[in-house]
C-alpha atoms as a PDB file:
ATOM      1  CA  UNK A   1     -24.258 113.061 172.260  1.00  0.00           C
ATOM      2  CA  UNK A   2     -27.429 114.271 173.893  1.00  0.00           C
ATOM      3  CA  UNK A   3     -29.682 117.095 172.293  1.00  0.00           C
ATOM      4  CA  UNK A   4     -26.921 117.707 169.806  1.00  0.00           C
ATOM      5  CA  UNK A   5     -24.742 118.417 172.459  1.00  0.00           C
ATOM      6  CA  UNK A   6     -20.523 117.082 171.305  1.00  0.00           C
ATOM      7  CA  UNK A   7     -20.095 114.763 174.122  1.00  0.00           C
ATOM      8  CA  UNK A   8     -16.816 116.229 175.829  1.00  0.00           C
ATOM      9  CA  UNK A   9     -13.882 113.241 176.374  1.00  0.00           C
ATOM     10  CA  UNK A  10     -12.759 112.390 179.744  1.00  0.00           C
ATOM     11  CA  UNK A  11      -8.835 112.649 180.334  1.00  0.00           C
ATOM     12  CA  UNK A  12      -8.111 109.120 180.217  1.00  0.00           C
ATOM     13  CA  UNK A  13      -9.708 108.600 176.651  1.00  0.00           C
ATOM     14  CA  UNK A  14      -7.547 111.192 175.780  1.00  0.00           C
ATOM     15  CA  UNK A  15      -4.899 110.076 177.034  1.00  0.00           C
ATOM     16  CA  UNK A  16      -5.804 106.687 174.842  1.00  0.00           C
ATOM     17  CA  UNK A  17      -6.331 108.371 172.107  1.00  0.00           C
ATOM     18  CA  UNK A  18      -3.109 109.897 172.006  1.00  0.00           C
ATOM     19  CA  UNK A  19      -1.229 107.109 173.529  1.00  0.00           C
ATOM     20  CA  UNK A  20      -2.367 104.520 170.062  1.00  0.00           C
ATOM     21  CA  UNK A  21      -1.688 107.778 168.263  1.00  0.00           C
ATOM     22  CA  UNK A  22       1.429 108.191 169.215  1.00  0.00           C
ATOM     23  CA  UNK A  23       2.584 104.223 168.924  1.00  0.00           C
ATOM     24  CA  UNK A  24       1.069 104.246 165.462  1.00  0.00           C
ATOM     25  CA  UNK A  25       3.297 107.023 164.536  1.00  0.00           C
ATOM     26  CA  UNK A  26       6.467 105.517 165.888  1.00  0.00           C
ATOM     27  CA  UNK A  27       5.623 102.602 163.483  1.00  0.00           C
ATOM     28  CA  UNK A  28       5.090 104.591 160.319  1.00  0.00           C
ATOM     29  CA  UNK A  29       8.655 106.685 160.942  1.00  0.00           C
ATOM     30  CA  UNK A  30      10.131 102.870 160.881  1.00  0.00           C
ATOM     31  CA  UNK A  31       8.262 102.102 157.567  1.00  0.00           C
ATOM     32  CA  UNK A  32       8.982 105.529 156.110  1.00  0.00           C
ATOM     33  CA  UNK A  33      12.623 105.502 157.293  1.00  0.00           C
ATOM     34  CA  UNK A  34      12.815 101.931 155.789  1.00  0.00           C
ATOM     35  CA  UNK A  35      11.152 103.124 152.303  1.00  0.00           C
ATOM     36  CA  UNK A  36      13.053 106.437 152.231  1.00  0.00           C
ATOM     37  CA  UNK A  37       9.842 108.454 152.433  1.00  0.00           C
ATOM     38  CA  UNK A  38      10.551 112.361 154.421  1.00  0.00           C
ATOM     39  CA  UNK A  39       7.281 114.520 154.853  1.00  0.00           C
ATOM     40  CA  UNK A  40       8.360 118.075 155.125  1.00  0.00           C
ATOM     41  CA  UNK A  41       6.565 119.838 158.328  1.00  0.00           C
ATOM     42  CA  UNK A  42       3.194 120.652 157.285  1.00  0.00           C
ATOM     43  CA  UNK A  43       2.626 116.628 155.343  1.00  0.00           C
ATOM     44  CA  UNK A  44       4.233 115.534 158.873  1.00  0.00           C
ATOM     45  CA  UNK A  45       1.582 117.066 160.814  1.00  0.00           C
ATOM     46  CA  UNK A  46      -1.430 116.156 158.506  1.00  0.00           C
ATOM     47  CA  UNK A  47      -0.418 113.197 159.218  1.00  0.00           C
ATOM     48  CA  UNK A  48       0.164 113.094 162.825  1.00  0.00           C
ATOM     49  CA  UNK A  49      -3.643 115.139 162.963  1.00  0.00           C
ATOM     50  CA  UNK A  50      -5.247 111.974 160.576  1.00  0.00           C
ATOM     51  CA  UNK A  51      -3.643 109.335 162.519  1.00  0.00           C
ATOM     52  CA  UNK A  52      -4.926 110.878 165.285  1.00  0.00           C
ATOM     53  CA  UNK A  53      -8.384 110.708 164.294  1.00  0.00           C
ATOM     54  CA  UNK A  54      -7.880 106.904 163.280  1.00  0.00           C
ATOM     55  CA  UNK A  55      -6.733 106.261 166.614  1.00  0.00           C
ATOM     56  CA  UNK A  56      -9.935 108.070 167.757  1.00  0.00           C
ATOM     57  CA  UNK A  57     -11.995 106.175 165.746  1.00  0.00           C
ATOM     58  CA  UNK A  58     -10.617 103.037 166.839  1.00  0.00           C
ATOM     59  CA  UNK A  59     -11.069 103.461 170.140  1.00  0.00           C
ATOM     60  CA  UNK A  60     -14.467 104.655 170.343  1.00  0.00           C
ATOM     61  CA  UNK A  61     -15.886 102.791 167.174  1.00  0.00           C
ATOM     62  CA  UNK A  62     -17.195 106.362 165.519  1.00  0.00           C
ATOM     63  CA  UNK A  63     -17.522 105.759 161.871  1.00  0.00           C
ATOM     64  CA  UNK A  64     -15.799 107.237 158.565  1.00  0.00           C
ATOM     65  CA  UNK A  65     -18.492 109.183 156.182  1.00  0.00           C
ATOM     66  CA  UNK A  66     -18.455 106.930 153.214  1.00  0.00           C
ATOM     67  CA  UNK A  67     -15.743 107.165 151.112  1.00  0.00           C
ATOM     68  CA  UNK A  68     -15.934 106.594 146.814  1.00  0.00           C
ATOM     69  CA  UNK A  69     -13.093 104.302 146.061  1.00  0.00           C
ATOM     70  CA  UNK A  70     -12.912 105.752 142.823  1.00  0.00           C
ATOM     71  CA  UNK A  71     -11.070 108.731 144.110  1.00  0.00           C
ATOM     72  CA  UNK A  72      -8.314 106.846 145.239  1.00  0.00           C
ATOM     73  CA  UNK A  73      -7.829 104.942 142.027  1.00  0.00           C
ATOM     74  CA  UNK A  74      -4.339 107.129 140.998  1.00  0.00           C
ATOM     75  CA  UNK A  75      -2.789 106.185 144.270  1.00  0.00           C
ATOM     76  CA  UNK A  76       0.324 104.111 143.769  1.00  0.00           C
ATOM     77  CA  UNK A  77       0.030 100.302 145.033  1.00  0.00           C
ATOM     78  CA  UNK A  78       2.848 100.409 146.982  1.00  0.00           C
ATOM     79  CA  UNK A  79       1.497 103.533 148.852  1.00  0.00           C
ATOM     80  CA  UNK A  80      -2.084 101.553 149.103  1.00  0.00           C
ATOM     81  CA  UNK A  81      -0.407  98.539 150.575  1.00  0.00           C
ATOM     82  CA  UNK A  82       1.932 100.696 153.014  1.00  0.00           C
ATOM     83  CA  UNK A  83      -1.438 102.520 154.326  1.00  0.00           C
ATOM     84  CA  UNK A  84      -3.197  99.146 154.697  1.00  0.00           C
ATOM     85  CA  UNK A  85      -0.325  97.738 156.919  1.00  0.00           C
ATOM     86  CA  UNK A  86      -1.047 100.692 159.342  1.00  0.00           C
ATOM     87  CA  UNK A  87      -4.355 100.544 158.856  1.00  0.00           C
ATOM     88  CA  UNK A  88      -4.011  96.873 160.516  1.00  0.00           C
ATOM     89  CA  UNK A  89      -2.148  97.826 163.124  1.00  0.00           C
ATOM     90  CA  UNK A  90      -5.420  99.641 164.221  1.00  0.00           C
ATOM     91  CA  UNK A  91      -7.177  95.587 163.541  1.00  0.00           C
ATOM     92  CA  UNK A  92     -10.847  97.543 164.081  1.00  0.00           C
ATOM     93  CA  UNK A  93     -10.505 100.240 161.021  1.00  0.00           C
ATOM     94  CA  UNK A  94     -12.479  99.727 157.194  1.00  0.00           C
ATOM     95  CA  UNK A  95     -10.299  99.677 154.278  1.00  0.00           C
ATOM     96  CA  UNK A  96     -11.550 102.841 153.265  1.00  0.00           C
ATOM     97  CA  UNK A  97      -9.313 104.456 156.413  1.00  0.00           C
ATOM     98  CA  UNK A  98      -6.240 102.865 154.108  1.00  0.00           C
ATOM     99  CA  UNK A  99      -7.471 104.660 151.270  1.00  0.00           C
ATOM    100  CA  UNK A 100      -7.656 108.143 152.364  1.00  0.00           C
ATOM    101  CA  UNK A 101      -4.242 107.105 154.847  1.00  0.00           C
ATOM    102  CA  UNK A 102      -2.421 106.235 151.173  1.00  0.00           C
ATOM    103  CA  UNK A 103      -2.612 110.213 150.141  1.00  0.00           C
ATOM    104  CA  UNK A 104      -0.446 111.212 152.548  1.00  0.00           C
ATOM    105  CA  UNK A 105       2.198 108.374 151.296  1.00  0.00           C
ATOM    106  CA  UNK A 106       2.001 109.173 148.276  1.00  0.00           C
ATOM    107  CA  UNK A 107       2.519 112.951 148.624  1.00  0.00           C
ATOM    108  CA  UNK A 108       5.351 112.655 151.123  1.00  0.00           C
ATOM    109  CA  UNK A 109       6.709 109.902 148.855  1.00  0.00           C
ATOM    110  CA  UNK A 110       7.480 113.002 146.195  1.00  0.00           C
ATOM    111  CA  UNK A 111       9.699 114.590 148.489  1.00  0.00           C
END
């Protein structure tokens, strides 16, 4: 970023970007097929939009704004636990990308 300028991605970081994205996702439908879990439409593609944004953050090492753990503290463990396995498959992301990751289990898990 120069002179508040967004610096614009190139096509192959993209294309990274989506590709991590997009293997990350094929690994949560395993877990959630596994666990039972079924977003409707609209959790599916908050999800899909956050996991892209991990995947973004992974790959170019752009930081979460901190995060109170506090908020998270009515989030089931088992939903915690699921989000921190994808949050490893990342192996670069904070455990505070688990905890806001674990709302969308949780809400899809009421389905």
């Amino acid at each position: 970023m120069k002179d508040g300028a967004v610096a614009e991605k190139t096509a192959d970081e993209k294309q990274a970007i989506q590709a991590l994205a997009d293997k990350v996702m094929a690994q949560i439908t395993e877990l959630f097929a596994v666990r039972k879990i079924y977003p409707n439409a609209v959790q599916q593609q908050m999800l899909v939009s956050h996991v892209r944004a991990m995947a973004l953050r992974s790959l170019t090492g752009e930081p979460l704004p901190e995060v109170e753990a506090d908020l998270f503290e009515d989030i089931s463990p088992d939903s915690m636990s699921l989000a921190q396995q994808v949050v490893d498959l990342f192996g670069n992301l904070p455990k505070e990308e688990a905890w806001l990751l674990s709302v969308h289990f949780e809400v899809a898990k009421e389905n």
